[in-house]
N, C-alpha and C. Protein backbone atom coordinates (compact mmCIF):
# COMPACT_ATOMS: atom_id res chain seq x y z
N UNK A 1 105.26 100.50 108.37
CA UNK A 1 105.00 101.18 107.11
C UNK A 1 104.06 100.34 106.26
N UNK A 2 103.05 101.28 105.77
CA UNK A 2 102.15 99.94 104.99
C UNK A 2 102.59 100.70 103.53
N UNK A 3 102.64 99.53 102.58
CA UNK A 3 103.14 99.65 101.11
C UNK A 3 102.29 99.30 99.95
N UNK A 4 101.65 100.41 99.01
CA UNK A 4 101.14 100.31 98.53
C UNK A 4 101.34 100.29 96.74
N UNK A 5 101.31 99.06 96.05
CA UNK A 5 101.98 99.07 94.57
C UNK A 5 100.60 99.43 93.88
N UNK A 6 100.80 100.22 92.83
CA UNK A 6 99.31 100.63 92.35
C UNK A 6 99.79 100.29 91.01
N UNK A 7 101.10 99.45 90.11
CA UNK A 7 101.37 99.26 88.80
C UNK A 7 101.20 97.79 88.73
N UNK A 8 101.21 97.47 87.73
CA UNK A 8 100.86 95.92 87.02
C UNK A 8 99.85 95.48 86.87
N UNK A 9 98.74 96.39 87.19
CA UNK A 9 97.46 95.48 87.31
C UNK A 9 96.55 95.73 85.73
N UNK A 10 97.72 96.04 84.62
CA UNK A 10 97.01 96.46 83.20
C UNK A 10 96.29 97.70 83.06
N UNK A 11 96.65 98.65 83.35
CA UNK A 11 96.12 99.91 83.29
C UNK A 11 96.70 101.22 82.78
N UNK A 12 95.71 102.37 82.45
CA UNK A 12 96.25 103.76 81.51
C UNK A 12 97.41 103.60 82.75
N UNK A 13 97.59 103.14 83.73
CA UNK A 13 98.60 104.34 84.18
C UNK A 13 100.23 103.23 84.36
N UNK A 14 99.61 101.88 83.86
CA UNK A 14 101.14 101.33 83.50
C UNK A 14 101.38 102.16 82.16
N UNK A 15 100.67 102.40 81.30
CA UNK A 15 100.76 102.91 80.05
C UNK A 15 101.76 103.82 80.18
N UNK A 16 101.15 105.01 80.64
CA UNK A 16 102.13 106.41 81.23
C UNK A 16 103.49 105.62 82.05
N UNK A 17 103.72 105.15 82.88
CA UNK A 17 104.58 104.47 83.45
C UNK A 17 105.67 104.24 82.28
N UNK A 18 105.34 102.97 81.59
CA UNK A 18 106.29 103.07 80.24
C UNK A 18 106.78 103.99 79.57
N UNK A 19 105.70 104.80 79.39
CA UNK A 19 106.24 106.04 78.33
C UNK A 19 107.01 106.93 79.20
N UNK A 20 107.11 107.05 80.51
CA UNK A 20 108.21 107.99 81.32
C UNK A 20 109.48 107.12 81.47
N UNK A 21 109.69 106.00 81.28
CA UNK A 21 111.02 105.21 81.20
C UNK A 21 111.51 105.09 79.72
N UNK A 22 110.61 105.02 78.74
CA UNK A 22 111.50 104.88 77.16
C UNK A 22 112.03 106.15 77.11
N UNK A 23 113.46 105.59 76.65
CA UNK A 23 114.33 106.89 76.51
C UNK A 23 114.09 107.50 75.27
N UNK A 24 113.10 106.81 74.43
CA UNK A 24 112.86 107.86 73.20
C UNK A 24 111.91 108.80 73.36
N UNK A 25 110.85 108.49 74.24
CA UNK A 25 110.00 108.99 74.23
C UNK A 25 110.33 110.42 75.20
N UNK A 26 111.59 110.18 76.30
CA UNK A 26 111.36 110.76 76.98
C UNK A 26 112.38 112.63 76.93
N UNK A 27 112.81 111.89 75.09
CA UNK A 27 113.33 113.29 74.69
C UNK A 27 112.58 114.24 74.34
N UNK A 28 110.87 113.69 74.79
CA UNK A 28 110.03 114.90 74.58
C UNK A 28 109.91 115.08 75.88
N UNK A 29 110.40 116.16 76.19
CA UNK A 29 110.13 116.88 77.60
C UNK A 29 108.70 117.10 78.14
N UNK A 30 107.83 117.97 77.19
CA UNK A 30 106.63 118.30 77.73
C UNK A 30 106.03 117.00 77.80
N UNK A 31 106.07 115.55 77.39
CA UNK A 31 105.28 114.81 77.47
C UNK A 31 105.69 114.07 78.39
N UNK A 32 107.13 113.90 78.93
CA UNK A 32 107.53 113.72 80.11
C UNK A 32 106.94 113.95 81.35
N UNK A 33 106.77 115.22 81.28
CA UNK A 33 106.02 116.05 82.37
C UNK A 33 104.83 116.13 82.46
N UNK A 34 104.13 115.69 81.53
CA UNK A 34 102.72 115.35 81.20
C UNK A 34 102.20 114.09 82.17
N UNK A 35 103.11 112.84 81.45
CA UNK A 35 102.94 111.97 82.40
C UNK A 35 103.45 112.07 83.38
N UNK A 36 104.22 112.48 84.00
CA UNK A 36 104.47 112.80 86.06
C UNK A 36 103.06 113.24 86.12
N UNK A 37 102.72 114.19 85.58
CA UNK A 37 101.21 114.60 86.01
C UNK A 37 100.43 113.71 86.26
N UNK A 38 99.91 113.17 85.16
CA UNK A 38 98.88 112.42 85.00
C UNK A 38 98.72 111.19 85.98
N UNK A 39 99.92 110.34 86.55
CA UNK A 39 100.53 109.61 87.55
C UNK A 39 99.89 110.39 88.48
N UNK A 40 100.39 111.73 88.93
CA UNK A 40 100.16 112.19 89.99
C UNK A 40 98.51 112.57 90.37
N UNK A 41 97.88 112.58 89.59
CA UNK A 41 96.27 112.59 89.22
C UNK A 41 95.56 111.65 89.88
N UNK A 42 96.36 110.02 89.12
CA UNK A 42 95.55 109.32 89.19
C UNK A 42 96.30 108.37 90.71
N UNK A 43 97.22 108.88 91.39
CA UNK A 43 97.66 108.74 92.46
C UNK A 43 96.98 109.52 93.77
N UNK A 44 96.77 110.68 93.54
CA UNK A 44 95.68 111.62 93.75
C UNK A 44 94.45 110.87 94.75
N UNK A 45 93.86 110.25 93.11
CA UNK A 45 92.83 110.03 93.46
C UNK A 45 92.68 108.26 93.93
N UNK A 46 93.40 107.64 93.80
CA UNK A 46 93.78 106.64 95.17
C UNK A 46 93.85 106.87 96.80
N UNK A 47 94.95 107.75 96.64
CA UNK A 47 94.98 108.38 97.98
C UNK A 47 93.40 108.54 98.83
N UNK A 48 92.66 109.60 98.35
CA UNK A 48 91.70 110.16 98.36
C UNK A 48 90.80 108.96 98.95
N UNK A 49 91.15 107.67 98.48
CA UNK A 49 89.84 106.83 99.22
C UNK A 49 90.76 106.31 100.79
N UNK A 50 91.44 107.26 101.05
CA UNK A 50 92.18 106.29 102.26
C UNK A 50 91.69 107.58 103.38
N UNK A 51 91.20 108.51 102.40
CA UNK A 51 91.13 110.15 103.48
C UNK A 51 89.65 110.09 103.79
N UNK A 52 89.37 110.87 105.13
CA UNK A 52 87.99 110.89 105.67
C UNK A 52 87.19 111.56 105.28
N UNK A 53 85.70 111.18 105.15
CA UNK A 53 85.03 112.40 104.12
C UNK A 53 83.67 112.06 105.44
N UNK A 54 82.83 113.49 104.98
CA UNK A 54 81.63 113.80 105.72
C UNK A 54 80.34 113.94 104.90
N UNK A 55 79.50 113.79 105.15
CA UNK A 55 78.67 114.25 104.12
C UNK A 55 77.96 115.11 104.62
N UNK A 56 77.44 116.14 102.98
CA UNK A 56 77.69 117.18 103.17
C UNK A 56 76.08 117.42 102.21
N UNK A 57 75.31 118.38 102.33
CA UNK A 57 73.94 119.15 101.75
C UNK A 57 74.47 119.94 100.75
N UNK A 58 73.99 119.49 99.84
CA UNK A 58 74.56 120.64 98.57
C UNK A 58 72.92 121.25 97.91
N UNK A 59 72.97 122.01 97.66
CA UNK A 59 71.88 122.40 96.76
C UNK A 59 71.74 122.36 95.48
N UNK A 60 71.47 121.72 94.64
CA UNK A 60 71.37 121.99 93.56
C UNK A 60 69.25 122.44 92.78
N UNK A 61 69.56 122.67 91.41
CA UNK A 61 68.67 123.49 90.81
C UNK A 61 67.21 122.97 91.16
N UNK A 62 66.95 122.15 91.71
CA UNK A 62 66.00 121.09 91.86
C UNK A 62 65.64 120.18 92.93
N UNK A 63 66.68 120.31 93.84
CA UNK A 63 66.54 120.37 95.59
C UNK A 63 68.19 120.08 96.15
N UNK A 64 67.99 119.43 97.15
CA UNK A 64 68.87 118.91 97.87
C UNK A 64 69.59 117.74 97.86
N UNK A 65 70.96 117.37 97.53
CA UNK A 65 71.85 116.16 97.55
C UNK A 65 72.44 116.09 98.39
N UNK A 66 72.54 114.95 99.28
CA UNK A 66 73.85 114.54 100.19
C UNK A 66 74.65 113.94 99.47
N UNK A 67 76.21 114.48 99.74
CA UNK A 67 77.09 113.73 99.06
C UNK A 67 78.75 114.00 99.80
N UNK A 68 79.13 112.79 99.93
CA UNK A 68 80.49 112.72 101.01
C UNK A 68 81.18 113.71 100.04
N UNK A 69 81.83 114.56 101.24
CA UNK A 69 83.21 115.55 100.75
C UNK A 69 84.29 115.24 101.64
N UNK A 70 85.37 115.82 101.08
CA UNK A 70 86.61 115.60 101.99
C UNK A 70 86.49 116.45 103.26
N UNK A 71 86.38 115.95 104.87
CA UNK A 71 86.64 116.21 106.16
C UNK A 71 87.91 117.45 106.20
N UNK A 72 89.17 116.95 105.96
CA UNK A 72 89.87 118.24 105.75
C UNK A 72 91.18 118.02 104.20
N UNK A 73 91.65 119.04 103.93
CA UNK A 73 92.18 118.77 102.66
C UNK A 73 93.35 118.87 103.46
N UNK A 74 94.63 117.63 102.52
CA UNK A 74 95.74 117.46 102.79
C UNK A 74 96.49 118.81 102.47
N UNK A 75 97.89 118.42 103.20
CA UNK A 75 98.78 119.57 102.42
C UNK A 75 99.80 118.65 101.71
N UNK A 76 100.05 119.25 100.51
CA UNK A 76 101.00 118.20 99.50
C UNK A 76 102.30 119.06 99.45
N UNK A 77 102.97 118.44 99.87
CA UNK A 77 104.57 118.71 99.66
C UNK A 77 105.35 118.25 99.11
N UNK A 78 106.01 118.70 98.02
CA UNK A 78 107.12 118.66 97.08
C UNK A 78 108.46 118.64 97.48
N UNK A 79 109.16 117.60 96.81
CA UNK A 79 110.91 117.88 96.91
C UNK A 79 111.22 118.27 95.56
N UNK A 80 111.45 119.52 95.18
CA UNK A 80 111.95 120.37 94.42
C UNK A 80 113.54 119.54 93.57
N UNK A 81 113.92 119.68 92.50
CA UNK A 81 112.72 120.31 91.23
C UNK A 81 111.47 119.01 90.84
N UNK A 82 113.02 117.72 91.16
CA UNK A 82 111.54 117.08 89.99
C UNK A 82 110.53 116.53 90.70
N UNK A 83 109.93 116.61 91.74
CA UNK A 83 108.61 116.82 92.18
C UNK A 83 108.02 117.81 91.40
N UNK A 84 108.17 118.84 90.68
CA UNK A 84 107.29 120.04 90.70
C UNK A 84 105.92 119.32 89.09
N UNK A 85 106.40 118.16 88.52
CA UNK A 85 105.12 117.70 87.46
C UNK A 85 104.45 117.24 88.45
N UNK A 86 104.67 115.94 88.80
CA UNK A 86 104.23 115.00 89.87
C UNK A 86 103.65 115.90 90.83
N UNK A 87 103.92 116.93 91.60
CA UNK A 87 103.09 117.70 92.58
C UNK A 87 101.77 118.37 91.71
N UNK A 88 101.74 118.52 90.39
CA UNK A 88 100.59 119.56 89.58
C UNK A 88 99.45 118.08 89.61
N UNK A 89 100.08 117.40 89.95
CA UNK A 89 98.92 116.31 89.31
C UNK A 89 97.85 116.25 90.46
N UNK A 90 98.71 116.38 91.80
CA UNK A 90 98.08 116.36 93.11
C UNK A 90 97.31 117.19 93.38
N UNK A 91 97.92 118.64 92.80
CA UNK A 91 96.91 119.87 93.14
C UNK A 91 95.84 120.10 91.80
N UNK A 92 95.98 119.34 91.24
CA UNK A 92 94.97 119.15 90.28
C UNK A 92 93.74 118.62 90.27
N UNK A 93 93.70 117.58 91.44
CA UNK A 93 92.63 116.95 92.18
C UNK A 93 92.43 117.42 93.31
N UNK A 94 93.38 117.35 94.05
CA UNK A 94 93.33 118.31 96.16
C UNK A 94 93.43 119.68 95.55
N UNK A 95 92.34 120.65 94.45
CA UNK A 95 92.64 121.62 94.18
C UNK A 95 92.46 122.75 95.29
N UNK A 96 91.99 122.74 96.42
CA UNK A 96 92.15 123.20 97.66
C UNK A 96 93.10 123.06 98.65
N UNK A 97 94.11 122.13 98.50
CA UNK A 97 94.98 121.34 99.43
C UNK A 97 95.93 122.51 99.96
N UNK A 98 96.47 122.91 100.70
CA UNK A 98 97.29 123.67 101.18
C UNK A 98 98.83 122.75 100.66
N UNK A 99 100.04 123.43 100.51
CA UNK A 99 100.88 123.44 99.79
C UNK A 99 102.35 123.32 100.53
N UNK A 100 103.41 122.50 100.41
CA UNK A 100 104.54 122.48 101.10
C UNK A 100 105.80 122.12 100.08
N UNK A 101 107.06 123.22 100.28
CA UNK A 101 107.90 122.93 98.82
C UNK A 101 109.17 122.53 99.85
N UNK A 102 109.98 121.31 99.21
CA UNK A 102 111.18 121.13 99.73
C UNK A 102 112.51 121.24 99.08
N UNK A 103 113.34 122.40 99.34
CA UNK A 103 114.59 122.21 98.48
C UNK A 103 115.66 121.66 98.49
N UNK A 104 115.42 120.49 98.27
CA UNK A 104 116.87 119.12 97.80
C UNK A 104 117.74 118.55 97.15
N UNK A 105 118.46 118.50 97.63
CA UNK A 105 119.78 118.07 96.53
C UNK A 105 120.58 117.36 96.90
N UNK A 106 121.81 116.76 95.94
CA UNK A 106 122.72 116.17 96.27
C UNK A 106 124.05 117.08 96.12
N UNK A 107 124.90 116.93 97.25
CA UNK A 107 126.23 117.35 97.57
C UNK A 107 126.87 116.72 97.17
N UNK A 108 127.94 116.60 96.35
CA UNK A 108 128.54 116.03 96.02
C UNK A 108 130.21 116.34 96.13
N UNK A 109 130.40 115.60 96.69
CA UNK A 109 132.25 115.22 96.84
C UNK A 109 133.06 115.63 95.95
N UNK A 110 134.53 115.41 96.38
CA UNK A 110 135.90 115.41 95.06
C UNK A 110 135.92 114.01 94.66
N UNK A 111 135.52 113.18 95.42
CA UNK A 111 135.88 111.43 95.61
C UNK A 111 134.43 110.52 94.81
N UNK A 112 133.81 111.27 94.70
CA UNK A 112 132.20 110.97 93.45
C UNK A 112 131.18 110.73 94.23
N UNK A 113 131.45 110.83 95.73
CA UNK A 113 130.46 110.51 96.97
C UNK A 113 129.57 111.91 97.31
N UNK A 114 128.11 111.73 97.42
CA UNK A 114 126.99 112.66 97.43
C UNK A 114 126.91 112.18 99.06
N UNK A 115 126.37 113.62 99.38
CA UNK A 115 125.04 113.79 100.84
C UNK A 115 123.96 114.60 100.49
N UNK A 116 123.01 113.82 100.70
CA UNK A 116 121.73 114.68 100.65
C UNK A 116 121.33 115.65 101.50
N UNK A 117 121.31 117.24 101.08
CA UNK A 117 121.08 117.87 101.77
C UNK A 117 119.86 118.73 101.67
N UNK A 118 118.99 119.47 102.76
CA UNK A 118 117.99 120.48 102.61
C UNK A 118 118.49 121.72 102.92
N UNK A 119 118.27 122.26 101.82
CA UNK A 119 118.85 123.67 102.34
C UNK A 119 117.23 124.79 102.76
N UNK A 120 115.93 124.41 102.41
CA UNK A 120 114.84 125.10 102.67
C UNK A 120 113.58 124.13 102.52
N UNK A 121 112.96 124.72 103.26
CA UNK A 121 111.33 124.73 103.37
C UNK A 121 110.54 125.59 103.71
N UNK A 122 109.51 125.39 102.77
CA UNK A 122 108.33 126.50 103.27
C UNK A 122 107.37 125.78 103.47
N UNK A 123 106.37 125.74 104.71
CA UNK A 123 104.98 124.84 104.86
C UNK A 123 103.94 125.85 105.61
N UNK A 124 102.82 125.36 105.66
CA UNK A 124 101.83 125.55 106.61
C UNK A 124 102.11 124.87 107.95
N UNK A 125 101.41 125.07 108.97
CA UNK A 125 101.24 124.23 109.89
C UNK A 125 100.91 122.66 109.43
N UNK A 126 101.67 121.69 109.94
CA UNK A 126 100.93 120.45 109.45
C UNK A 126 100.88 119.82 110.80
N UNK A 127 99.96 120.37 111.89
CA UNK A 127 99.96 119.45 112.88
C UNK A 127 97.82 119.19 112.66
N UNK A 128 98.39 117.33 113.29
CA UNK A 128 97.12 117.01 112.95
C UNK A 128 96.42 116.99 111.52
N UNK A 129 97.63 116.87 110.49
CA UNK A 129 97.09 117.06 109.26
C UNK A 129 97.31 116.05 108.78
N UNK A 130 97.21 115.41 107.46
CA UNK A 130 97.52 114.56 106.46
C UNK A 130 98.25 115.34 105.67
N UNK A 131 99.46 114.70 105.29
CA UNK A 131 100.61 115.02 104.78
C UNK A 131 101.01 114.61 103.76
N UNK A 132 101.30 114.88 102.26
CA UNK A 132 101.42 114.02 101.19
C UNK A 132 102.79 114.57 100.50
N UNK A 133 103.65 113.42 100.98
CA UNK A 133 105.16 113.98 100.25
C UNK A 133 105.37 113.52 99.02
N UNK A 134 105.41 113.96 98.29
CA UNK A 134 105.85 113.44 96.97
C UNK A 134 107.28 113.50 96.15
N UNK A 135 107.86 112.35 95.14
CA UNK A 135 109.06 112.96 94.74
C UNK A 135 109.34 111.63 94.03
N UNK A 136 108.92 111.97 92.45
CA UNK A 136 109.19 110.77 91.79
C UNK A 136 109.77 109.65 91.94
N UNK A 137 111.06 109.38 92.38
CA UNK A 137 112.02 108.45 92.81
C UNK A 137 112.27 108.39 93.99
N UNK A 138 112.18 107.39 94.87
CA UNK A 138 112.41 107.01 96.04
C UNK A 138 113.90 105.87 95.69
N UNK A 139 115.13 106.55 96.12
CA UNK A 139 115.94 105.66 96.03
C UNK A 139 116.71 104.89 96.76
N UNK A 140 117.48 105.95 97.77
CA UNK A 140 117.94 105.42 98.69
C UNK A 140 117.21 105.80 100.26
N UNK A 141 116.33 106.64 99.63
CA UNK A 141 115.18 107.06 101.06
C UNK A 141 115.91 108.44 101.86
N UNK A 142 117.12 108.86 101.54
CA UNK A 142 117.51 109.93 102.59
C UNK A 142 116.74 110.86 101.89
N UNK A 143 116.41 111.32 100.80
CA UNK A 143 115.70 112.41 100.80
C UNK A 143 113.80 112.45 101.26
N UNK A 144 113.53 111.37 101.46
CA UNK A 144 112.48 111.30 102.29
C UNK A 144 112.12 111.22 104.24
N UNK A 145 113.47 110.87 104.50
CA UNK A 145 113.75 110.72 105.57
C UNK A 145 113.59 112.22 105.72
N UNK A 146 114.73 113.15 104.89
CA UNK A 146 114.98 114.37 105.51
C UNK A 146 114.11 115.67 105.42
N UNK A 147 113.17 115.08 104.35
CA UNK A 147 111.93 116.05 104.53
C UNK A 147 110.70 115.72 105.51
N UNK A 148 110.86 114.56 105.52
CA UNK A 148 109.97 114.08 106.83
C UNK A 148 110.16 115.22 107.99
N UNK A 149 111.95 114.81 108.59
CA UNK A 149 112.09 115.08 109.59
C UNK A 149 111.92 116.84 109.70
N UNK A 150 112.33 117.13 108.71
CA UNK A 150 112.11 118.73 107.98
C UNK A 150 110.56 119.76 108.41
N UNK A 151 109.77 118.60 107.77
CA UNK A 151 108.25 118.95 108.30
C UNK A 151 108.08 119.21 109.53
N UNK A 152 108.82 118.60 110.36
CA UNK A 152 107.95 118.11 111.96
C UNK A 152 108.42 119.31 112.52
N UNK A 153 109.12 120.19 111.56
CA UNK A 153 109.50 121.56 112.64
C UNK A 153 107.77 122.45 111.94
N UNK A 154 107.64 121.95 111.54
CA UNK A 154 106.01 122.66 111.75
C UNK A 154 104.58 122.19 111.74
N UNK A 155 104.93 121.08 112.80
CA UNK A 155 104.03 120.30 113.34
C UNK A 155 103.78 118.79 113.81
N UNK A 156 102.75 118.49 114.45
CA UNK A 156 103.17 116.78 114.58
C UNK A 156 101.96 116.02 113.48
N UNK A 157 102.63 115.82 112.19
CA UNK A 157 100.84 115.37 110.81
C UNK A 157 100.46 114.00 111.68
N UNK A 158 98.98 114.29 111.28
CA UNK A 158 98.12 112.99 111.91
C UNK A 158 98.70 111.63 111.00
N UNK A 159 99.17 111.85 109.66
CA UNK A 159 99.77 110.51 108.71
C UNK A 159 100.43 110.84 107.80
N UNK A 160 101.38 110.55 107.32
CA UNK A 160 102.16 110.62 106.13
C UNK A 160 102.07 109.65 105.15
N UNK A 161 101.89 110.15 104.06
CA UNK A 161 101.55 109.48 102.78
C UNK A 161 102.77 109.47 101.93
N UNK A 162 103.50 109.27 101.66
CA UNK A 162 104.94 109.12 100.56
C UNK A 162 104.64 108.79 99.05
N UNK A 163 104.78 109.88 98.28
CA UNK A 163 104.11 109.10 96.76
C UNK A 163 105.49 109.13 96.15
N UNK A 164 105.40 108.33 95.44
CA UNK A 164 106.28 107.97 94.27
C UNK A 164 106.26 107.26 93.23
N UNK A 165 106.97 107.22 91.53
CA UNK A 165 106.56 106.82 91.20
C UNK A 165 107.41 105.68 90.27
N UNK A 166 108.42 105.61 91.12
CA UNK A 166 109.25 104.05 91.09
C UNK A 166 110.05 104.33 92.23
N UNK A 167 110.16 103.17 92.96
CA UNK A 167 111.00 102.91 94.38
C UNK A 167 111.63 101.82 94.21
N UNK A 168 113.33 102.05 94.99
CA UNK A 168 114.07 100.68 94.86
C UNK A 168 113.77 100.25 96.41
N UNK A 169 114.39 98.73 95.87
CA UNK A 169 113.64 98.12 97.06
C UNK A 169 114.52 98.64 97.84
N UNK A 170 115.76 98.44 98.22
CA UNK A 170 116.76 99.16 99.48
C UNK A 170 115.62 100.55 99.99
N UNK A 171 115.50 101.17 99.07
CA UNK A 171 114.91 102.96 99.68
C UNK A 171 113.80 102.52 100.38
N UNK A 172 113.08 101.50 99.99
CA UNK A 172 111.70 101.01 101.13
C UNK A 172 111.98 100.22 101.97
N UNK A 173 112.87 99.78 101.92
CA UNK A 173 113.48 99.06 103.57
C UNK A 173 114.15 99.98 104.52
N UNK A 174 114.77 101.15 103.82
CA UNK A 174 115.20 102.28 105.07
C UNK A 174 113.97 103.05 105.38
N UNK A 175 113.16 103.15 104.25
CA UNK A 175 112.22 103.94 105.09
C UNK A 175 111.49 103.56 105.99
N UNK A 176 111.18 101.91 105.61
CA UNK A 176 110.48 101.14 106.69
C UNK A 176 111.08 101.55 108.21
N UNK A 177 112.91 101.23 108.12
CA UNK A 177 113.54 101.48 109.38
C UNK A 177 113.46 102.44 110.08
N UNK A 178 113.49 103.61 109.50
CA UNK A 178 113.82 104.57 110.21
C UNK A 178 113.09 105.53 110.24
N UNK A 179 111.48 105.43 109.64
CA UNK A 179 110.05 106.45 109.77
C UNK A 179 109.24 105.70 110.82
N UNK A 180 108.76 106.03 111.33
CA UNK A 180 108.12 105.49 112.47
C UNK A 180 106.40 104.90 111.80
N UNK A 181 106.39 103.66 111.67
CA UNK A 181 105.63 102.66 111.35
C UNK A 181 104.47 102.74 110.90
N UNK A 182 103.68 103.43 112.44
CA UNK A 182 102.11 104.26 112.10
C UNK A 182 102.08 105.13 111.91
N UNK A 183 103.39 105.71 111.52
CA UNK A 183 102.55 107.39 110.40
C UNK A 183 102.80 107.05 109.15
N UNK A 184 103.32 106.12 108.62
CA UNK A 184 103.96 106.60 107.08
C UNK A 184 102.91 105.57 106.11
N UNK A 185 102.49 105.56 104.57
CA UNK A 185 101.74 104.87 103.99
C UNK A 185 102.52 105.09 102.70
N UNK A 186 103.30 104.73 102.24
CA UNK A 186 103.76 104.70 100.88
C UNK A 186 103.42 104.11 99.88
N UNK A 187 103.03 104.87 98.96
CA UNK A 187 102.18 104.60 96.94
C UNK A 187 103.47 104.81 96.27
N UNK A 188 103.42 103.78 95.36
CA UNK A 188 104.59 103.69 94.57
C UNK A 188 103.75 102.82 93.22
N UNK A 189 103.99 102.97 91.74
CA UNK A 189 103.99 102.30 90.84
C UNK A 189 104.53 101.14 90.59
N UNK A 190 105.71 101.03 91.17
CA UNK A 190 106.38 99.79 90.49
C UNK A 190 107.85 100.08 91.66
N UNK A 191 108.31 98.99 91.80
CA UNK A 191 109.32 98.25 92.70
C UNK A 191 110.53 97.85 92.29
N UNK A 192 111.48 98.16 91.73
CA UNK A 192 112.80 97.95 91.10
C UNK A 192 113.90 97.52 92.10
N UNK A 193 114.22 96.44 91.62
CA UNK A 193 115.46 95.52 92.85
C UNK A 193 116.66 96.31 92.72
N UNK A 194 117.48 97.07 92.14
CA UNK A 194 118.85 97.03 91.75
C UNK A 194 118.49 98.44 92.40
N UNK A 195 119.74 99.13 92.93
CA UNK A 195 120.64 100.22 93.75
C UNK A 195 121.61 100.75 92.87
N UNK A 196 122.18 101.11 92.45
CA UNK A 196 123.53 101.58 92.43
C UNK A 196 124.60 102.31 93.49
N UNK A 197 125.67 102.11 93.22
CA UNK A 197 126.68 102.52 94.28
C UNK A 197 126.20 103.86 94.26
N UNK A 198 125.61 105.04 93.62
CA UNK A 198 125.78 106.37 93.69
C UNK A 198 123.99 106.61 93.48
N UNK A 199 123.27 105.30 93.95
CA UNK A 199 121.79 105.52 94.16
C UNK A 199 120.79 105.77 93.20
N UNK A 200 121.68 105.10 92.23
CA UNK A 200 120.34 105.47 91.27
C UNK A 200 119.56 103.64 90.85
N UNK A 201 118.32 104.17 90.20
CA UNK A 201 117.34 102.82 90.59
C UNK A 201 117.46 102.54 89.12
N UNK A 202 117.95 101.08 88.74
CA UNK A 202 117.77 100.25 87.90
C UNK A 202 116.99 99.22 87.96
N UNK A 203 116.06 98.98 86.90
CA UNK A 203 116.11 99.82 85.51
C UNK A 203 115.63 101.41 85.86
N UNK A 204 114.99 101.66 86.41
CA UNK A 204 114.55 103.44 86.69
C UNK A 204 114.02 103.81 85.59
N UNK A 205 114.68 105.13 85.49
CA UNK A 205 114.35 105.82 84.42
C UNK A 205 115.22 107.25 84.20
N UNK A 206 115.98 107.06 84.91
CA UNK A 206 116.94 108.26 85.01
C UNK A 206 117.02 109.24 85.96
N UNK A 207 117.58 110.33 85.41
CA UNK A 207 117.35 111.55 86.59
C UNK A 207 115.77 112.49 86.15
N UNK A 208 114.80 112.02 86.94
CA UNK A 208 113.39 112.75 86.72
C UNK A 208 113.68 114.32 86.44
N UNK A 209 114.97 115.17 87.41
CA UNK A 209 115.07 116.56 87.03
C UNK A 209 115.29 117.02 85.83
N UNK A 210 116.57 116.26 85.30
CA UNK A 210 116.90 116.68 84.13
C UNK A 210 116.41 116.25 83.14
N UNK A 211 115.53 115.21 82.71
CA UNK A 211 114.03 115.28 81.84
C UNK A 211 113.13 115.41 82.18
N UNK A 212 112.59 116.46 82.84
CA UNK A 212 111.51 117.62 83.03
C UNK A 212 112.10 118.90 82.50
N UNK A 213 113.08 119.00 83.12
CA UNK A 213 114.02 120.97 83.02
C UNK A 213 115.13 120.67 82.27
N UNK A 214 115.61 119.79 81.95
CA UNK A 214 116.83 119.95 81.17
C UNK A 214 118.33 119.45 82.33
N UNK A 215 119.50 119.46 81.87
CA UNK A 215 120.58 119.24 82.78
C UNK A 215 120.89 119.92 83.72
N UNK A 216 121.71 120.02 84.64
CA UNK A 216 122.23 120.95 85.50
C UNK A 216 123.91 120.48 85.98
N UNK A 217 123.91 121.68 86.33
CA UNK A 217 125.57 121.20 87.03
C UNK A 217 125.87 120.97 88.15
N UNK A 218 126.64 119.64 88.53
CA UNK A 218 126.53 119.10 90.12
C UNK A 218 127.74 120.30 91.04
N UNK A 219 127.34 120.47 91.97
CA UNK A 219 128.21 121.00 92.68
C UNK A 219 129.02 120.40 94.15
């Protein structure tokens, strides 16, 4: 797995970074979701220099330009809900990209113990494609594991890209383990040591769903 940190280096997008972890800030919802976007934009367009481009004859008013375009456009796939800011940011730049939604959740026990489960997907073909999963928090990695494995029922992707936009370290050591080496490339902002018993990433920033959409009830 190659690992890619794109936070600390003094930039708008540690900026946004902060402002999606202060809990004051982040009782403004729409601006919450603003920045997942904007992350996802400028994650976007990182990605983008790792993808193959051709060059291409364009015409413009006054003759002819060569200028590299993208070879083929990824398909970006979401783990539902709070992927769904973080995914606008992607198709905001791959505004051609073909599209993949994953519906995930946690199961949760009488005893306070969760399993991550998929209950759906919808994709394109992704064989031979570039694949871009996204899903704010990478924590303990089963929900990346299981959309991975989720995908491959519709196809074998030429690479997988994993975005996120804080990962604990545990969730990048399982994924290291148990995704197979040369397909996976994971972008992450920032790297947080601490786990919790019930998987959530400290310091983090909370549950990304329920400040985007509001609360919900565990079942």
């Amino acid at each position: 797995m190659k690992l890619n940190i794109l936070g600390g280096r003094g930039s708008l997008l540690d900026q946004f970074v902060a402002e999606i972890r202060d809990t004051q800030i982040q009782q403004d919802r729409m601006r919450f979701r603003t920045n997942l976007m904007r992350v996802g934009e400028i994650m976007a367009y990182e990605i983008s220099k790792n993808l193959e481009f051709i060059d291409e004859e364009v015409t413009t008013s006054l003759g002819i330009a060569t200028v590299p375009t993208l070879k083929q456009q990824p398909v970006i796939s979401t783990i539902l809900r709070a992927g769904l800011p973080f995914h606008q940011g992607f198709v905001n730049y791959f505004d051609h990209a073909d599209n993949a939604f994953i519906a995930g959740y946690r199961k949760y026990n009488k005893n306070g113990t969760f399993e991550i489960k998929i209950d759906y997907i919808t994709a394109p073909s992704i064989e031979d494609r570039i694949v871009i999963i996204n899903d704010p928090m990478l924590a303990s990695g089963g929900s990346i594991e299981l959309a991975y494995k989720g995908l491959l029922n519709f196809g074998k992707p030429k690479h997988v890209h994993v975005a996120t936009v804080i990962a604990s370290k545990d969730g990048l050591d399982y994924v290291d383990k148990i995704l197979p080496n040369n397909m996976i490339t994971v972008w992450t902002i920032a790297v947080d040591d601490e786990l919790t018993v019930k998987s959530y990433i400290v310091p983090g920033l909370g549950d990304a769903g329920d400040l985007a959409f509001g609360p919900k009830i565990n079942y």
